[in-house]
N, C-alpha and C. Protein backbone atom coordinates (compact mmCIF):
# COMPACT_ATOMS: atom_id res chain seq x y z
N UNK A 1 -4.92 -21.18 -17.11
CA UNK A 1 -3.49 -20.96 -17.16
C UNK A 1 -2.82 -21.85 -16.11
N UNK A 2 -2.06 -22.47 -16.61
CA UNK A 2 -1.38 -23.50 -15.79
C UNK A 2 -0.28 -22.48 -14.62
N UNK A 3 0.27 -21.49 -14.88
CA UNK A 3 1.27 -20.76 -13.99
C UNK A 3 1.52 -19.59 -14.65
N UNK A 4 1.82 -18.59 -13.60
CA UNK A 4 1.99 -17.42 -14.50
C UNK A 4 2.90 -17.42 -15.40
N UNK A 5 3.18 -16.17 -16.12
CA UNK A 5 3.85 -16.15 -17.28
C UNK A 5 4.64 -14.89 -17.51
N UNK A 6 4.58 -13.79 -17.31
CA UNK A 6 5.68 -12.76 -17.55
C UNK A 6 6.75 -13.02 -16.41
N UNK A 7 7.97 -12.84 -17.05
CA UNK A 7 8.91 -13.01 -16.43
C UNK A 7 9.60 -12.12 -15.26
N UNK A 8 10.00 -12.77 -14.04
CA UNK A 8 10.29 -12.14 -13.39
C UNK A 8 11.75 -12.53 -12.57
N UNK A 9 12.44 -11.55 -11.76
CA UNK A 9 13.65 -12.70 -11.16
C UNK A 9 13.15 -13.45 -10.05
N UNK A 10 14.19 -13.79 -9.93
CA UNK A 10 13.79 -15.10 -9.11
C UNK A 10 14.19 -14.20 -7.08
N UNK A 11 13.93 -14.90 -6.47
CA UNK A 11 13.95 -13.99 -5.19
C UNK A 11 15.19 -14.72 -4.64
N UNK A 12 15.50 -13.51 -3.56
CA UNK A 12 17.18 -14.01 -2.88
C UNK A 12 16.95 -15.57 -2.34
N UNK A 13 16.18 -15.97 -1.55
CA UNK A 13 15.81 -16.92 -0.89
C UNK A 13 16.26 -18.40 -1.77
N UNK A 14 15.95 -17.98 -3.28
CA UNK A 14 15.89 -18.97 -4.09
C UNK A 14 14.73 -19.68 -4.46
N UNK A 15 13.19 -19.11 -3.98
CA UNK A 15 12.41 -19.42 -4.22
C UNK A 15 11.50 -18.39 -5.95
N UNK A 16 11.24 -19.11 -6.76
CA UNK A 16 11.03 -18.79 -8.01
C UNK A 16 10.02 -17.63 -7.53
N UNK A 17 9.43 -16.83 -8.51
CA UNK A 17 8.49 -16.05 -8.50
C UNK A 17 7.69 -16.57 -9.01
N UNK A 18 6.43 -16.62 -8.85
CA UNK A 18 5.34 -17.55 -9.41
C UNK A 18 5.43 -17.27 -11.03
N UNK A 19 5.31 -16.26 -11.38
CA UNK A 19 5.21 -15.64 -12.96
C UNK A 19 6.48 -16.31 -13.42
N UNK A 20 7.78 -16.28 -13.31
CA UNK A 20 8.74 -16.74 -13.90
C UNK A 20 8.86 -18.84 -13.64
N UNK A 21 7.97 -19.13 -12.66
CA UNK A 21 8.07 -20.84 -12.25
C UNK A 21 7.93 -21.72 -13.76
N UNK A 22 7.24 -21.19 -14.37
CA UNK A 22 6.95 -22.11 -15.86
C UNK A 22 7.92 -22.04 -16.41
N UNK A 23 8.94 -21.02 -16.36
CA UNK A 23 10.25 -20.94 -17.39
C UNK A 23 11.25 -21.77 -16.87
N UNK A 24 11.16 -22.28 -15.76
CA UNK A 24 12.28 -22.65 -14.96
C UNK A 24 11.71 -23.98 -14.59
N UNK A 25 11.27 -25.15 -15.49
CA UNK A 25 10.57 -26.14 -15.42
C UNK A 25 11.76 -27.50 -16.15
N UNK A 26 12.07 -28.03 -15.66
CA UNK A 26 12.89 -28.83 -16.15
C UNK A 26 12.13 -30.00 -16.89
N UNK A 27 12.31 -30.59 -17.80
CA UNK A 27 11.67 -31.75 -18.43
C UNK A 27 11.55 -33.23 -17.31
N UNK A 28 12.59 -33.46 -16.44
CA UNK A 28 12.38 -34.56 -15.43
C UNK A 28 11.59 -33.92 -14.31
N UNK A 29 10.54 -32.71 -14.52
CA UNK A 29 9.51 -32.40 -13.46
C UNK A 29 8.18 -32.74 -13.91
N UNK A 30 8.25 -33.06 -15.29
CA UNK A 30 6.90 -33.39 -16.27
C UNK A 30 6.34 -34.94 -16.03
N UNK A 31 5.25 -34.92 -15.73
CA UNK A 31 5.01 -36.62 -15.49
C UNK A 31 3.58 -36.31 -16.34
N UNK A 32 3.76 -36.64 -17.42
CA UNK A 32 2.74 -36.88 -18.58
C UNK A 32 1.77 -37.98 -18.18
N UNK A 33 2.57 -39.23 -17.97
CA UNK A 33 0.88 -40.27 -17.44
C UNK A 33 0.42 -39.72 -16.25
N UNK A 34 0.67 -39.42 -15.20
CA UNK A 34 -0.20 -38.86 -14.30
C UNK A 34 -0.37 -37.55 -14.34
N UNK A 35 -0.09 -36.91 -15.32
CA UNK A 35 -0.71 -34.87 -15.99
C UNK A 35 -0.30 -34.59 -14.78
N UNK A 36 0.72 -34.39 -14.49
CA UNK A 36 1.30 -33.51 -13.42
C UNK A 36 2.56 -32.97 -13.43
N UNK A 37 2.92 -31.51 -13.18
CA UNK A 37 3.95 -30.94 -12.88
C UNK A 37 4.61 -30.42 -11.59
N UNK A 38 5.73 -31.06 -11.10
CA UNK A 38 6.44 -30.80 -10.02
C UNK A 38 7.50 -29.66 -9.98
N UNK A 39 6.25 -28.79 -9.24
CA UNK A 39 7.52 -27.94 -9.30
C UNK A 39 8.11 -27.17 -7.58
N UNK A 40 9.36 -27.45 -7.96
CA UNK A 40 10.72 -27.41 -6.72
C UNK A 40 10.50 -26.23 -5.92
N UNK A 41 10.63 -25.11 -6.81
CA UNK A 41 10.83 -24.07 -6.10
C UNK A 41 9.97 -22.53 -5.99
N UNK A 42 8.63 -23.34 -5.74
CA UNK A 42 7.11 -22.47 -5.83
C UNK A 42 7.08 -21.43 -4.87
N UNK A 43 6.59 -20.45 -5.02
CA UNK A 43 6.50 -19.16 -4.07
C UNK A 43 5.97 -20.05 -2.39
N UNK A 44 5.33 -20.62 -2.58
CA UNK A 44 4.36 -21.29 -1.42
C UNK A 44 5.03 -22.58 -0.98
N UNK A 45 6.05 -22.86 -1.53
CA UNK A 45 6.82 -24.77 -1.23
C UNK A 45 6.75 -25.48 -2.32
N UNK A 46 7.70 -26.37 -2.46
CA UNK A 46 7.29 -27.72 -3.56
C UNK A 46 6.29 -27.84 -3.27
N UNK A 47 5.30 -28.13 -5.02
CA UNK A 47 4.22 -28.55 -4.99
C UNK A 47 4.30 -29.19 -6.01
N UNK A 48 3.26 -30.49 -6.67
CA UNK A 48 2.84 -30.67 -7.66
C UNK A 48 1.31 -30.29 -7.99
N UNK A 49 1.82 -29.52 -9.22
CA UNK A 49 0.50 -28.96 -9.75
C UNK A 49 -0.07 -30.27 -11.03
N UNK A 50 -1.34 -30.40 -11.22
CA UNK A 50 -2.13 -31.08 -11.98
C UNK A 50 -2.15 -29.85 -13.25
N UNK A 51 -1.91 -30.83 -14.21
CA UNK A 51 -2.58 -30.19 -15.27
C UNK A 51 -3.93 -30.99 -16.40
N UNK A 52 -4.23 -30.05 -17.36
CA UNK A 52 -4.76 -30.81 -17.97
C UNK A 52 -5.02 -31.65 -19.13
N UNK A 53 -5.54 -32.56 -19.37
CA UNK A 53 -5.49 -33.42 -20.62
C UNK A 53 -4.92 -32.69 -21.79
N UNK A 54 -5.74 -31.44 -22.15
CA UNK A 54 -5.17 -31.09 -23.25
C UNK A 54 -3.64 -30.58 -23.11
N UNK A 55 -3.43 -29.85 -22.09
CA UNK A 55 -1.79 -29.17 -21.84
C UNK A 55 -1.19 -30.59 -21.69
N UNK A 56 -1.10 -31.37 -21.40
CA UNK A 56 -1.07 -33.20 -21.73
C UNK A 56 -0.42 -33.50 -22.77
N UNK A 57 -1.21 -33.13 -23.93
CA UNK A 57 -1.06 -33.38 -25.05
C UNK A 57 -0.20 -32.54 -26.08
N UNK A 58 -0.48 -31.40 -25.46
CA UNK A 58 0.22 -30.37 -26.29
C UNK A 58 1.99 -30.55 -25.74
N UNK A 59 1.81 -30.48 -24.52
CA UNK A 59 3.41 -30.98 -23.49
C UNK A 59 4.01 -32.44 -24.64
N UNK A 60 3.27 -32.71 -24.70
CA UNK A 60 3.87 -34.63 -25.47
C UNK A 60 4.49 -33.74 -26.99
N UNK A 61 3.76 -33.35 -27.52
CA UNK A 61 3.98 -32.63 -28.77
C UNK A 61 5.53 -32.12 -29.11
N UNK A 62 5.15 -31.09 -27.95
CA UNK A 62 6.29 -29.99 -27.41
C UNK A 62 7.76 -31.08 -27.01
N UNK A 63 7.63 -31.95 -26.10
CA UNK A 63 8.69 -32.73 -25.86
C UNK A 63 9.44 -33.33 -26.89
N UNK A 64 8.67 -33.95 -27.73
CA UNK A 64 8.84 -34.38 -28.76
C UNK A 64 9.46 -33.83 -29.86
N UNK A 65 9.63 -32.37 -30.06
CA UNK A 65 10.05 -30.92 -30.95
C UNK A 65 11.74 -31.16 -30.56
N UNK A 66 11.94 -31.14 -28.92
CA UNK A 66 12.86 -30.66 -28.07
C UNK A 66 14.40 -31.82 -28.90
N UNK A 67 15.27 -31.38 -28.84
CA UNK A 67 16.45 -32.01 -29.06
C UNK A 67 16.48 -33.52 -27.98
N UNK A 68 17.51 -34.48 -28.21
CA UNK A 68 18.00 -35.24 -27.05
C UNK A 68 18.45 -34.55 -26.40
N UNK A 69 18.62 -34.74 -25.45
CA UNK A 69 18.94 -34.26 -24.00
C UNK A 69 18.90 -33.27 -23.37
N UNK A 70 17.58 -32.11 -23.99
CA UNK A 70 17.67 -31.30 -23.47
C UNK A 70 17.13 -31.31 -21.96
N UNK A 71 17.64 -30.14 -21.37
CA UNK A 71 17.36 -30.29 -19.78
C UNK A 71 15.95 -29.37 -19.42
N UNK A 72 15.45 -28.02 -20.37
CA UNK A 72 14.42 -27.54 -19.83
C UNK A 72 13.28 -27.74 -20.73
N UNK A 73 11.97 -27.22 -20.20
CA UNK A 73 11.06 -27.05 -21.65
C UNK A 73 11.28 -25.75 -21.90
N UNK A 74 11.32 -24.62 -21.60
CA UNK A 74 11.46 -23.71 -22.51
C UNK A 74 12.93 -23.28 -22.46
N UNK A 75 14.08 -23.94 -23.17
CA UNK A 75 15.63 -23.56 -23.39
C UNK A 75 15.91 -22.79 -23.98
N UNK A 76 17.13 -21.78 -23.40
CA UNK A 76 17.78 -20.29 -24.51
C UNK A 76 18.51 -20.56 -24.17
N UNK A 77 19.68 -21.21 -25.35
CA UNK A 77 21.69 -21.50 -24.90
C UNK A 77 22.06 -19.84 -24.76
N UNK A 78 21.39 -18.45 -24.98
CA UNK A 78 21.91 -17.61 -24.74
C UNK A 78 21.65 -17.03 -23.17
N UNK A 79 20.77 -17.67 -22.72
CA UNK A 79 20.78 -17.65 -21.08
C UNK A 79 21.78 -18.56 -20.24
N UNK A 80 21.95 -17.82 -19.91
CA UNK A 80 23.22 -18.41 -18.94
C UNK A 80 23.26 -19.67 -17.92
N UNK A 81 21.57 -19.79 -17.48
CA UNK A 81 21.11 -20.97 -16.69
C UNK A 81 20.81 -21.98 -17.81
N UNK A 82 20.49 -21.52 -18.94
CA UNK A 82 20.27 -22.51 -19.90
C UNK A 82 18.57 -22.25 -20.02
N UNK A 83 17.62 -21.22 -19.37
CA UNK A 83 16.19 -21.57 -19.57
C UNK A 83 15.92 -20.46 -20.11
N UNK A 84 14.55 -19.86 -20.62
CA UNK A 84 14.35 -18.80 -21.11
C UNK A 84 14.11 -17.98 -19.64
N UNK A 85 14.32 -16.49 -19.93
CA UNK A 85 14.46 -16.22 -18.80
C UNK A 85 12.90 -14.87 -18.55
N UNK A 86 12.59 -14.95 -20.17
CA UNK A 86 11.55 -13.65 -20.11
C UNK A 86 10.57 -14.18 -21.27
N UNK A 87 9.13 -14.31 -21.25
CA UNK A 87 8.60 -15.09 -22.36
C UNK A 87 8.46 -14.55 -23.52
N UNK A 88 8.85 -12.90 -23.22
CA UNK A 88 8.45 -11.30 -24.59
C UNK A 88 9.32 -12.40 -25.61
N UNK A 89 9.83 -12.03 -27.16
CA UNK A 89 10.32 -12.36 -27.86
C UNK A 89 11.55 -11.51 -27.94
């Protein structure tokens, strides 16, 4: 698992909750040739996390699905930040 996944809020500080960090992933944090994700606002500090070949591939896929210009990978125009905010359906 690349990062957790049930959704959670985000903390006063402004630092993400680890479980909710994947939802809140912007597409200019994705660096596909070097399989890595930067992410800003990690329980522990900016970090970039490595991923792997296959999440690689599947990410290229996925990008590729996404409209022009969208700003997150996982987007809900009914969220107010613009990202999904809970992964349930």
């Amino acid at each position: 698992m690349l990062l957790g996944c049930n959704g959670m809020a985000a903390h006063r500080s402004g630092v993400v909750h680890p479980r909710l960090a994947i939802l809140t992933i912007r597409l200019r944090d994705i660096d596909l040739a070097r399989k890595v994700i930067y992410i800003p606002k990690a329980k522990a500090g900016a970090r970039t996390q490595p991923i792997t070949t296959a999440l690689a591939e599947f990410l290229r896929s996925h990008l590729a699905s996404l409209p022009a210009g969208q700003e997150w990978l996982f987007p809900s125009p009914q969220s107010a930040p613009g990202y999904r905010r809970d992964i349930r359906k």
